[in-house]
Protein backbone atom coordinates (compact mmCIF):
# COMPACT_ATOMS: atom_id res chain seq x y z
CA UNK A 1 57.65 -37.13 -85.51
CA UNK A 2 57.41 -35.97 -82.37
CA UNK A 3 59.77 -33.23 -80.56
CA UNK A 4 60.44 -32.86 -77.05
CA UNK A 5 61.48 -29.28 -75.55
CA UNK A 6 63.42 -28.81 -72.36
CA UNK A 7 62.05 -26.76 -69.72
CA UNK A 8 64.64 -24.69 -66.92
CA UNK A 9 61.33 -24.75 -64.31
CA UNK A 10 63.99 -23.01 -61.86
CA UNK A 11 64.68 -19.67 -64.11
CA UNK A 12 60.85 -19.99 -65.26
CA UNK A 13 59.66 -19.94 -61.85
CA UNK A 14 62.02 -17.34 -60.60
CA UNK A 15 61.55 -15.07 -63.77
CA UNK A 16 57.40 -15.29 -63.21
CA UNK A 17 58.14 -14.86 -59.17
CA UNK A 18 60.28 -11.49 -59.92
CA UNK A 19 58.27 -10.08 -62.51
CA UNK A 20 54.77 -10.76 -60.20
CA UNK A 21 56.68 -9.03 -57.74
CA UNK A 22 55.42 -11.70 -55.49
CA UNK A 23 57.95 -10.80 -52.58
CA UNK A 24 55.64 -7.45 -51.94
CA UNK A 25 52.50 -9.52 -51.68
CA UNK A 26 53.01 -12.47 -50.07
CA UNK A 27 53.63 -12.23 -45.58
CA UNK A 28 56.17 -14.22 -45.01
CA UNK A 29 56.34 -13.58 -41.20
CA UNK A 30 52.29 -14.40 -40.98
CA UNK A 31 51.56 -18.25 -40.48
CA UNK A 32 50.60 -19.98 -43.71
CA UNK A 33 47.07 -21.42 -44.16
CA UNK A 34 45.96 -24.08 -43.96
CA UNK A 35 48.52 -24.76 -40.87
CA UNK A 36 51.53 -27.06 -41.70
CA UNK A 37 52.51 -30.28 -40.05
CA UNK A 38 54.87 -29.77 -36.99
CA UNK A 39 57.99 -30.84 -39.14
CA UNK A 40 57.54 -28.86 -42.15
CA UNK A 41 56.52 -25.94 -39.97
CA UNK A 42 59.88 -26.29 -38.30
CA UNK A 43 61.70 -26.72 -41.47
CA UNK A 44 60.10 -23.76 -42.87
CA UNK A 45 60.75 -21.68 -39.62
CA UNK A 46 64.20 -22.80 -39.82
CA UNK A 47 65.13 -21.86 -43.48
CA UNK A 48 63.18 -18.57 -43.41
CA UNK A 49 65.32 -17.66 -39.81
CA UNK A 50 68.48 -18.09 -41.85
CA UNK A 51 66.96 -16.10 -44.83
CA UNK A 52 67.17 -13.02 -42.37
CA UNK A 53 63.02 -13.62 -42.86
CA UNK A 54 61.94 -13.95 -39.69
C-alpha cells in the first residue's frame, strides 16, 4: 500500500527563503542573467516597483 503526503511548497519555499536569508544575497535592483524576454522583464519591473524594490 502506497501513501501519498501533501506538500505546502508555499510555506516550504518561504521557510527555506527566510532561513537562507536569501533577501541579503540576492540584488534585486541589478538586471537578472541571462536577460529576460521584454514582457517578463516588464512584468518583473512592474511587481518589484510596487514592492517598494526598485
Amino acid at each position: 500500500m502506497c501513501q501519498s503526503t501533501r506538500v505546502d511548497l508555499q510555506l516550504l519555499l518561504f521557510t527555506i527563503y527566510n532561513q537562507a536569508r536569501y533577501d541579503l544575497v540576492i540584488n534585486y535592483r541589478a538586471e537578472p542573467v541571462p536577460p529576460l524576454k521584454e514582457d517578463d522583464r516588464k512584468w518583473v519591473a512592474d511587481l518589484l516597483k510596487e514592492k517598494g524594490l526598485r
